[in-house]
N, C-alpha and C. Protein backbone atom coordinates (compact mmCIF):
# COMPACT_ATOMS: atom_id res chain seq x y z
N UNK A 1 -40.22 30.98 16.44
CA UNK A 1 -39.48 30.13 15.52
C UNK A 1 -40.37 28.94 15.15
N UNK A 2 -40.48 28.65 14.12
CA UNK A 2 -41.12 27.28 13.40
C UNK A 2 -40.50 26.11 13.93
N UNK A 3 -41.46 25.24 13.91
CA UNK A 3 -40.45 24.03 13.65
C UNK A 3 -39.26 23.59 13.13
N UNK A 4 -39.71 24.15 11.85
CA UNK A 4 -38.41 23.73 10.84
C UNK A 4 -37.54 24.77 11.37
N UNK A 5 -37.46 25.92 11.37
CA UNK A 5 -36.57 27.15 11.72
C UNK A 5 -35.65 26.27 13.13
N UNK A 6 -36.16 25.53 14.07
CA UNK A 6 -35.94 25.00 14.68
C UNK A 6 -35.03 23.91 14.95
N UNK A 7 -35.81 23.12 14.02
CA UNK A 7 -34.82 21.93 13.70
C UNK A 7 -33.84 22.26 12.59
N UNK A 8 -33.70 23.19 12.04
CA UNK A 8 -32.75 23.52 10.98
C UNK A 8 -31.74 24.28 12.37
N UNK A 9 -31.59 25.25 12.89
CA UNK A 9 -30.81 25.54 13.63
C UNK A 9 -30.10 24.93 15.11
N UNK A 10 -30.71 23.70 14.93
CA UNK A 10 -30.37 22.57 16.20
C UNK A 10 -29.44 21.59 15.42
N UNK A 11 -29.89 21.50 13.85
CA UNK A 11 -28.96 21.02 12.92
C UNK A 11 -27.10 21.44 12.99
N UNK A 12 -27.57 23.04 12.84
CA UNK A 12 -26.26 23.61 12.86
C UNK A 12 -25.69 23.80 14.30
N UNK A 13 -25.87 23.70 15.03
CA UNK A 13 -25.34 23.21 16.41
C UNK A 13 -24.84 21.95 16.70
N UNK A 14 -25.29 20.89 16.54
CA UNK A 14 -25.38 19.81 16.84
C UNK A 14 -24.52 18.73 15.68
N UNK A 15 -24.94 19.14 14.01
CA UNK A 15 -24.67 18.36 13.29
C UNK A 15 -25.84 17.58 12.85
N UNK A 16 -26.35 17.35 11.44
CA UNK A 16 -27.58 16.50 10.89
C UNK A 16 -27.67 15.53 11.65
N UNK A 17 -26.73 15.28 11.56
CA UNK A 17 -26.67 13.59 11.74
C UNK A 17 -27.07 12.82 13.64
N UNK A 18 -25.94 14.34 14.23
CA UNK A 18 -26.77 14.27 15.68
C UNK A 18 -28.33 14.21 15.92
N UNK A 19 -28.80 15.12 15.39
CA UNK A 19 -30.27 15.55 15.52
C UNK A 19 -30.90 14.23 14.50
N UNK A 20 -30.73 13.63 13.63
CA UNK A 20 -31.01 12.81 13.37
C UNK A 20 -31.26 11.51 14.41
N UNK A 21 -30.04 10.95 14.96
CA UNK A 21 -29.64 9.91 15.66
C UNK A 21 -30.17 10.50 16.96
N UNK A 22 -30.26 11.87 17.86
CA UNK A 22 -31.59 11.97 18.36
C UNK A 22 -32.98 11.77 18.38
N UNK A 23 -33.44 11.82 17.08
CA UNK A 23 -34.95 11.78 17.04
C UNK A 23 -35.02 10.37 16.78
N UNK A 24 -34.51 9.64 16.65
CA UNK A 24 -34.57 8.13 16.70
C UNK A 24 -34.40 7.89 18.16
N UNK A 25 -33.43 7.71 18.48
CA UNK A 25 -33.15 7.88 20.15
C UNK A 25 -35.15 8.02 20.50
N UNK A 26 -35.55 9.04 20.30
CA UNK A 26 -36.58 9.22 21.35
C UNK A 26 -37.67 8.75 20.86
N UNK A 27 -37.82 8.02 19.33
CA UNK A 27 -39.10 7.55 19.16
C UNK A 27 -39.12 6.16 19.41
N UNK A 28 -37.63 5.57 19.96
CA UNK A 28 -37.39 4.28 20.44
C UNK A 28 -37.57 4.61 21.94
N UNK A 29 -37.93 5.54 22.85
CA UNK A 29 -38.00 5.66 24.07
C UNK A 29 -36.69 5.78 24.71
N UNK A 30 -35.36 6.95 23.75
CA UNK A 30 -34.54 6.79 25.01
C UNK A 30 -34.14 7.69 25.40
N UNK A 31 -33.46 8.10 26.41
CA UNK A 31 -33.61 9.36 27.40
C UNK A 31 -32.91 10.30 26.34
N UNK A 32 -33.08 11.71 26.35
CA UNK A 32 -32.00 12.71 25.96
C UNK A 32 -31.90 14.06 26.22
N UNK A 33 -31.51 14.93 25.90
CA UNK A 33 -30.56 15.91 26.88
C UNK A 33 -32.08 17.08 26.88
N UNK A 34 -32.04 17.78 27.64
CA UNK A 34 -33.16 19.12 27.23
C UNK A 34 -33.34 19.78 26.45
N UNK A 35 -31.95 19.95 25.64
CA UNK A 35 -31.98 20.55 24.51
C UNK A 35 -32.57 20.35 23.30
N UNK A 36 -32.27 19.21 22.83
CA UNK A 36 -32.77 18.54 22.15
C UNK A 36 -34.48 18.42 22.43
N UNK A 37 -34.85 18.24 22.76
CA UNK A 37 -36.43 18.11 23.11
C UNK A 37 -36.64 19.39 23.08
N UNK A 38 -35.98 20.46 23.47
CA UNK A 38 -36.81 22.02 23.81
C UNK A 38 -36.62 22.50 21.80
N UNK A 39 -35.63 21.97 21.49
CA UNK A 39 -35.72 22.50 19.97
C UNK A 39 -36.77 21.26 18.92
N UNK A 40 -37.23 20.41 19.42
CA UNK A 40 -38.14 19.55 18.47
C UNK A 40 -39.36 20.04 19.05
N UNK A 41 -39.54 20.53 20.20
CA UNK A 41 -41.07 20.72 20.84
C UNK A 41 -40.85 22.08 20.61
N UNK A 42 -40.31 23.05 20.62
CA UNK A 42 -40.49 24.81 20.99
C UNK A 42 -41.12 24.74 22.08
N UNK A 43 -41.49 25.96 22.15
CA UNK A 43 -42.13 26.36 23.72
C UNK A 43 -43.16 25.58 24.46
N UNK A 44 -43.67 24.71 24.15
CA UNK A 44 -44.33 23.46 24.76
C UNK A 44 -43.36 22.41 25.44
N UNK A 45 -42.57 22.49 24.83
CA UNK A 45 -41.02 21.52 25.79
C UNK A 45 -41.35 21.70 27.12
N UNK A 46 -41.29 23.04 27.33
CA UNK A 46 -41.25 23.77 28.69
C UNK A 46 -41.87 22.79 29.19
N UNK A 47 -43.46 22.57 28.89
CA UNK A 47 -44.37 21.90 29.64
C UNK A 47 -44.30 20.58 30.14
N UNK A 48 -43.67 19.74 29.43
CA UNK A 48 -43.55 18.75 29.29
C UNK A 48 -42.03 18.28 30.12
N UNK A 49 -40.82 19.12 29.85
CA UNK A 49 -39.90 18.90 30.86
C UNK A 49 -39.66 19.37 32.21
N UNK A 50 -41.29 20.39 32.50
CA UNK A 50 -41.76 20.48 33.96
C UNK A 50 -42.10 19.44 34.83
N UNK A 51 -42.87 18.32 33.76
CA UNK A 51 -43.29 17.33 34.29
C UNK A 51 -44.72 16.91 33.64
N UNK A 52 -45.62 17.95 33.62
CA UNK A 52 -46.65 18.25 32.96
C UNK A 52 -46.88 17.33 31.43
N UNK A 53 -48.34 17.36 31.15
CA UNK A 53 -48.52 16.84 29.82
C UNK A 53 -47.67 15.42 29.30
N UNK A 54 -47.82 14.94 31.39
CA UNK A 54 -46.94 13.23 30.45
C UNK A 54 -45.81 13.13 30.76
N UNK A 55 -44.57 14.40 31.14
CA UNK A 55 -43.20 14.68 31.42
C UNK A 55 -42.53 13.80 30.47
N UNK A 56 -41.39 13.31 30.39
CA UNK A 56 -40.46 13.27 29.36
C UNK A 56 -41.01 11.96 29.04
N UNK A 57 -41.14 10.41 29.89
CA UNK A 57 -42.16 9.34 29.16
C UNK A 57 -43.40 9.73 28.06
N UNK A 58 -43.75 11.19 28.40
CA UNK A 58 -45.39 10.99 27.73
C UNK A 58 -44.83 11.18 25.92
N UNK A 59 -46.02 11.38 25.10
CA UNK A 59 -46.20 10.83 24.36
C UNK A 59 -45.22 11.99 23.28
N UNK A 60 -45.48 12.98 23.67
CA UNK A 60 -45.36 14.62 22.71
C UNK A 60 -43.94 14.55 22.17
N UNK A 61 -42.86 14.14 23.19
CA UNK A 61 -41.39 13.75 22.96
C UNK A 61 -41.26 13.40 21.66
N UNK A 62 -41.90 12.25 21.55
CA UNK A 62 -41.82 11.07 20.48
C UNK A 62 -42.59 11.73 19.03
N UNK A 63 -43.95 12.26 19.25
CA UNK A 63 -44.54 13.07 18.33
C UNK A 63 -43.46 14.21 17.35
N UNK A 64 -42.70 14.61 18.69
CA UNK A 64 -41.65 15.86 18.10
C UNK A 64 -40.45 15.24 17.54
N UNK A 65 -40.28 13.89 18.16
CA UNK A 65 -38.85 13.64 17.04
C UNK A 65 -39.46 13.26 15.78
N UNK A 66 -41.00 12.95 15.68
CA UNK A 66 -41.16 11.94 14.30
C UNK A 66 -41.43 13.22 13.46
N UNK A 67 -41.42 14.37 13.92
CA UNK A 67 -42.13 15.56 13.25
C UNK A 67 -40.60 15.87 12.44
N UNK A 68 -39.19 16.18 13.65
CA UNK A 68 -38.19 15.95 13.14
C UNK A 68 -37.50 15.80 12.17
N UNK A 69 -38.13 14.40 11.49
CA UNK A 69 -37.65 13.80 10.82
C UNK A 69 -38.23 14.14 9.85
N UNK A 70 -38.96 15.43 9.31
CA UNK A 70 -39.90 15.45 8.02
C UNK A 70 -38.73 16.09 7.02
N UNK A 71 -37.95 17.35 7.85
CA UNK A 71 -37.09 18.33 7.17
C UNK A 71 -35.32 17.34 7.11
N UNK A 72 -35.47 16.54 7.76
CA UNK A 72 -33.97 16.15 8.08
C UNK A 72 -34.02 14.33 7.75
N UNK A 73 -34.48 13.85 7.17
CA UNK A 73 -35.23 12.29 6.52
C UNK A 73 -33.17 11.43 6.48
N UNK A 74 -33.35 10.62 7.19
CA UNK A 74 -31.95 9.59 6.78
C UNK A 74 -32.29 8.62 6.83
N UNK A 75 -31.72 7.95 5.93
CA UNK A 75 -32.05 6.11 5.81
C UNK A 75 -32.61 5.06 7.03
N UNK A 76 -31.22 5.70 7.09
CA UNK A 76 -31.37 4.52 8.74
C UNK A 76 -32.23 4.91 9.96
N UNK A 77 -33.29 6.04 9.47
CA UNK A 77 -34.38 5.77 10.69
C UNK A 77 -35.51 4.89 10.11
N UNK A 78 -35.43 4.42 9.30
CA UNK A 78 -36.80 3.59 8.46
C UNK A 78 -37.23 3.00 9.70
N UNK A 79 -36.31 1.69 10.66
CA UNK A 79 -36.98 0.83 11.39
C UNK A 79 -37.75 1.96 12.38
N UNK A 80 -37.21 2.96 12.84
CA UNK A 80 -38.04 3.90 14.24
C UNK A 80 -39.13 4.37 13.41
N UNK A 81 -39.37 4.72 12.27
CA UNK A 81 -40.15 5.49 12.14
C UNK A 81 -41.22 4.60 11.64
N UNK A 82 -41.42 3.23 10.87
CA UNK A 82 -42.02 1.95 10.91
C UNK A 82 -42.84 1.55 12.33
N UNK A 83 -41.65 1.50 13.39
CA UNK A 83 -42.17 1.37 14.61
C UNK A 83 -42.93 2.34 15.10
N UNK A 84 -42.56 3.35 14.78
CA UNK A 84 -43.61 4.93 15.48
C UNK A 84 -45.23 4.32 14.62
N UNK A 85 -45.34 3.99 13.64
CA UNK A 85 -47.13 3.47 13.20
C UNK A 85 -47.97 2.66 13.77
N UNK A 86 -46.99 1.97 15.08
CA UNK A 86 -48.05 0.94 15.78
C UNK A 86 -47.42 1.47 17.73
N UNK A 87 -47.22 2.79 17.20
CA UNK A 87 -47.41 3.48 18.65
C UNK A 87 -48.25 3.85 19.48
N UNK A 88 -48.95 3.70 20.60
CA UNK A 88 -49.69 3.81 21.70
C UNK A 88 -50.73 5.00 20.98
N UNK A 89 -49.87 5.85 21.07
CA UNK A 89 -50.27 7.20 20.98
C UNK A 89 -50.65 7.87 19.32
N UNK A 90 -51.82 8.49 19.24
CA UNK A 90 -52.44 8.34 18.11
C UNK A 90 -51.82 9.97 17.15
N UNK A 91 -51.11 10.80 17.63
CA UNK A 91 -50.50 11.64 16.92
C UNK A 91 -49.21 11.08 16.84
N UNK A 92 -48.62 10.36 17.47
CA UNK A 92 -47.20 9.74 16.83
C UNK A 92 -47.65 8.78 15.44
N UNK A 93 -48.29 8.14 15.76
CA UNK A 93 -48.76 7.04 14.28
C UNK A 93 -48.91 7.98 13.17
N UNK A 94 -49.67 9.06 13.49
CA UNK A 94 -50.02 10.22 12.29
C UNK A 94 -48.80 10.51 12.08
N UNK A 95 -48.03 11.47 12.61
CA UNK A 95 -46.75 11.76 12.13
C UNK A 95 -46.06 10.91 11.50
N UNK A 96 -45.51 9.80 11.99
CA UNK A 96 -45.20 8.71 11.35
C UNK A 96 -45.47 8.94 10.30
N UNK A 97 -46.82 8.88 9.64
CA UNK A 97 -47.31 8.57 8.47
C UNK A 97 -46.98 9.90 7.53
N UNK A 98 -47.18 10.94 8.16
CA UNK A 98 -46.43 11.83 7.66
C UNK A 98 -45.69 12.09 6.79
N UNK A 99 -44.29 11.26 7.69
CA UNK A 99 -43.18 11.06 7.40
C UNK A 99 -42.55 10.15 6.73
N UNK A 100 -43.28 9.29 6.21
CA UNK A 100 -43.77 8.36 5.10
C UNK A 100 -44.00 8.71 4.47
N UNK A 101 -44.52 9.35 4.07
CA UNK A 101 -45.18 10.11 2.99
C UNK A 101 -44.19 11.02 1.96
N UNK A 102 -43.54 11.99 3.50
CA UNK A 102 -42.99 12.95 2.74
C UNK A 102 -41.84 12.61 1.93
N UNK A 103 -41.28 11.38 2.50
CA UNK A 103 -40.04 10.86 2.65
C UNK A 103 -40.04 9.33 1.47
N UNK A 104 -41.06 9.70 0.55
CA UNK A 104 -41.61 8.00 0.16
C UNK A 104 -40.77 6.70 0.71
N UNK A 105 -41.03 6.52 1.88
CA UNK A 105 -40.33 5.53 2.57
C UNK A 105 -41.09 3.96 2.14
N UNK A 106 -40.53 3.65 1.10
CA UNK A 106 -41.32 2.67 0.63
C UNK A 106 -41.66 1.16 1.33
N UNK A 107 -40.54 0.84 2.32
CA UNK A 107 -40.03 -0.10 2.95
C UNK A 107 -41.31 -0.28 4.11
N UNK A 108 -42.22 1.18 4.40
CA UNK A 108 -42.89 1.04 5.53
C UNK A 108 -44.53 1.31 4.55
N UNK A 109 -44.30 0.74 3.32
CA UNK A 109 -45.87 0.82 2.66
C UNK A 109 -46.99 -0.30 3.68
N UNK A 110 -46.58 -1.57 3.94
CA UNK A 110 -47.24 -2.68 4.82
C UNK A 110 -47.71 -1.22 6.37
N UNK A 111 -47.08 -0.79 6.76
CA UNK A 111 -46.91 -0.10 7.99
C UNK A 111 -47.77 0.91 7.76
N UNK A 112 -48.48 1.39 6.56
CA UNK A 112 -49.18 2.45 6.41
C UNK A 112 -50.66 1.89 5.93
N UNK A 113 -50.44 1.06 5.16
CA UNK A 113 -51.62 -0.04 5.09
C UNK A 113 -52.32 -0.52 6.37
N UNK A 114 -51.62 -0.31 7.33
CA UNK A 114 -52.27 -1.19 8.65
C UNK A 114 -53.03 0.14 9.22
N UNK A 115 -52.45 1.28 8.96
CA UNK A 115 -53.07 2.55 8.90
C UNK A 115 -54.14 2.76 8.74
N UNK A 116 -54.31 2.62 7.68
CA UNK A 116 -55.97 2.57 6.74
C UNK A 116 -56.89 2.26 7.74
N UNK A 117 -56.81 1.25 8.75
CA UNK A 117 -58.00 0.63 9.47
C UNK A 117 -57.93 1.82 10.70
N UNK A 118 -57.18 2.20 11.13
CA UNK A 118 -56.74 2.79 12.88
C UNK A 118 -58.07 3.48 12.76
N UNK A 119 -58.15 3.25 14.56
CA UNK A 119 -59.55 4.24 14.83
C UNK A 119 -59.87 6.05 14.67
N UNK A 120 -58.60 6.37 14.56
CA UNK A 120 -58.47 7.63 14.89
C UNK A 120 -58.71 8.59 12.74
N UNK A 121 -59.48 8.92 12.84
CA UNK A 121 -59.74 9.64 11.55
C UNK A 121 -58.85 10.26 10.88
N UNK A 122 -57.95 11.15 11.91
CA UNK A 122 -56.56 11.61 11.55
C UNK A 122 -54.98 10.66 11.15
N UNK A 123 -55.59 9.61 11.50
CA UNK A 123 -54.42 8.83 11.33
C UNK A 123 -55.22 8.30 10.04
N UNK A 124 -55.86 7.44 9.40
CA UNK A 124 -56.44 7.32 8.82
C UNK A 124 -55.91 8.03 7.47
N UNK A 125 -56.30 9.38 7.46
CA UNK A 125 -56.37 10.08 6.63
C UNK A 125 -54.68 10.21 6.28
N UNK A 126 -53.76 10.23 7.00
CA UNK A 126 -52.04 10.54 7.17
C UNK A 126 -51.92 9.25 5.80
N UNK A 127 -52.52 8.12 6.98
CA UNK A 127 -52.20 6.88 6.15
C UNK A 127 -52.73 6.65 4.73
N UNK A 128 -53.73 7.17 4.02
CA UNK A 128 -54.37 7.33 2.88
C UNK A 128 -53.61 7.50 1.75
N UNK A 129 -53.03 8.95 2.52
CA UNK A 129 -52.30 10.27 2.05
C UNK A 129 -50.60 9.16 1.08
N UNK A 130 -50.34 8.51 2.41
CA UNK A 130 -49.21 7.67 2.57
C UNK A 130 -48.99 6.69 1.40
N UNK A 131 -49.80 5.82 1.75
CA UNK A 131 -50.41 4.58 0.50
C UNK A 131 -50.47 5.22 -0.54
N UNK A 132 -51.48 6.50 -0.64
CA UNK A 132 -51.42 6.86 -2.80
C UNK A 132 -50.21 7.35 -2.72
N UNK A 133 -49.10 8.46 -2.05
CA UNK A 133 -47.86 8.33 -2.71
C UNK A 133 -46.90 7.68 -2.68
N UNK A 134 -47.04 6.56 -1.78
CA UNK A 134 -45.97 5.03 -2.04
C UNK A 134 -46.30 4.48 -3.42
N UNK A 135 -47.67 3.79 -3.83
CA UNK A 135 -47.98 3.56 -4.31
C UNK A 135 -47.72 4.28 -6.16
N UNK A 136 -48.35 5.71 -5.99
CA UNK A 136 -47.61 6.44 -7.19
C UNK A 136 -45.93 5.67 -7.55
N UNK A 137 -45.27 6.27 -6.29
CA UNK A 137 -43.97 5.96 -6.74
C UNK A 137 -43.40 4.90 -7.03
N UNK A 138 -44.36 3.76 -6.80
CA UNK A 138 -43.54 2.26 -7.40
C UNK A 138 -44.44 1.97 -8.94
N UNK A 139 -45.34 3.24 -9.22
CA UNK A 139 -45.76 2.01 -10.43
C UNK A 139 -44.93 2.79 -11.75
């Protein structure tokens, strides 16, 4: 199953809006059920709610809700997903940016700008990506 195949059928279980107000939940750091994590991660969950790869603190959690949020986008995650760009961890910032992107979240253009500089090439590039279509869409 895909991602999306994934998060689209955790949708219909749960409700958008659950799985929404989950993946916020975890890119703010807060605890949540296995389920939820085993359908934003797929079969790598496993690893990670073994203990492995960081266990539920490490970083991948947070990566998978911001990924989440590409197919299922609601208003009111702007502030988590703003906050996910000046996260520890250098594939959450990417995603983030991502999700900015996909989502022209215009509110987090400053947040993608700060992007531009990050050390990591991949983030960098997310954030590039980010800026020309914020940018498109306000002129």
């Amino acid at each position: 199953m895909t991602p999306l195949q994934s998060v689209t059928a955790e949708c219909e279980r749960r409700g958008r809006a659950a799985v929404v107000t989950g993946c916020i939940g975890l890119l703010e750091g807060a605890e949540t059920d296995d389920g939820l994590i085993i359908a934003l991660g797929g079969p790598a969950a496993q690893t990670v709610l073994s203990g492995r790869e960081g266990g539920r603190g490490g970083y991948w959690p947070r990566v998978w809700a911001a990924r989440g949020l590409l197919p299922i986008w609601a208003d009111h995650a702007t502030p988590a997903i703003i906050a996910a760009t000046m996260d520890d961890a250098w594939r959450v910032r990417e995603m983030a940016a991502k999700v900015i992107a996909r989502h022209q979240v215009g509110d987090a253009l400053a947040a993608v700008v700060a992007l531009k500089d990050d050390p990591v090439p991949r983030v960098r590039a997310a954030a590039d990506r980010a800026v020309m279509i914020l940018s498109a869409a306000r002129a």
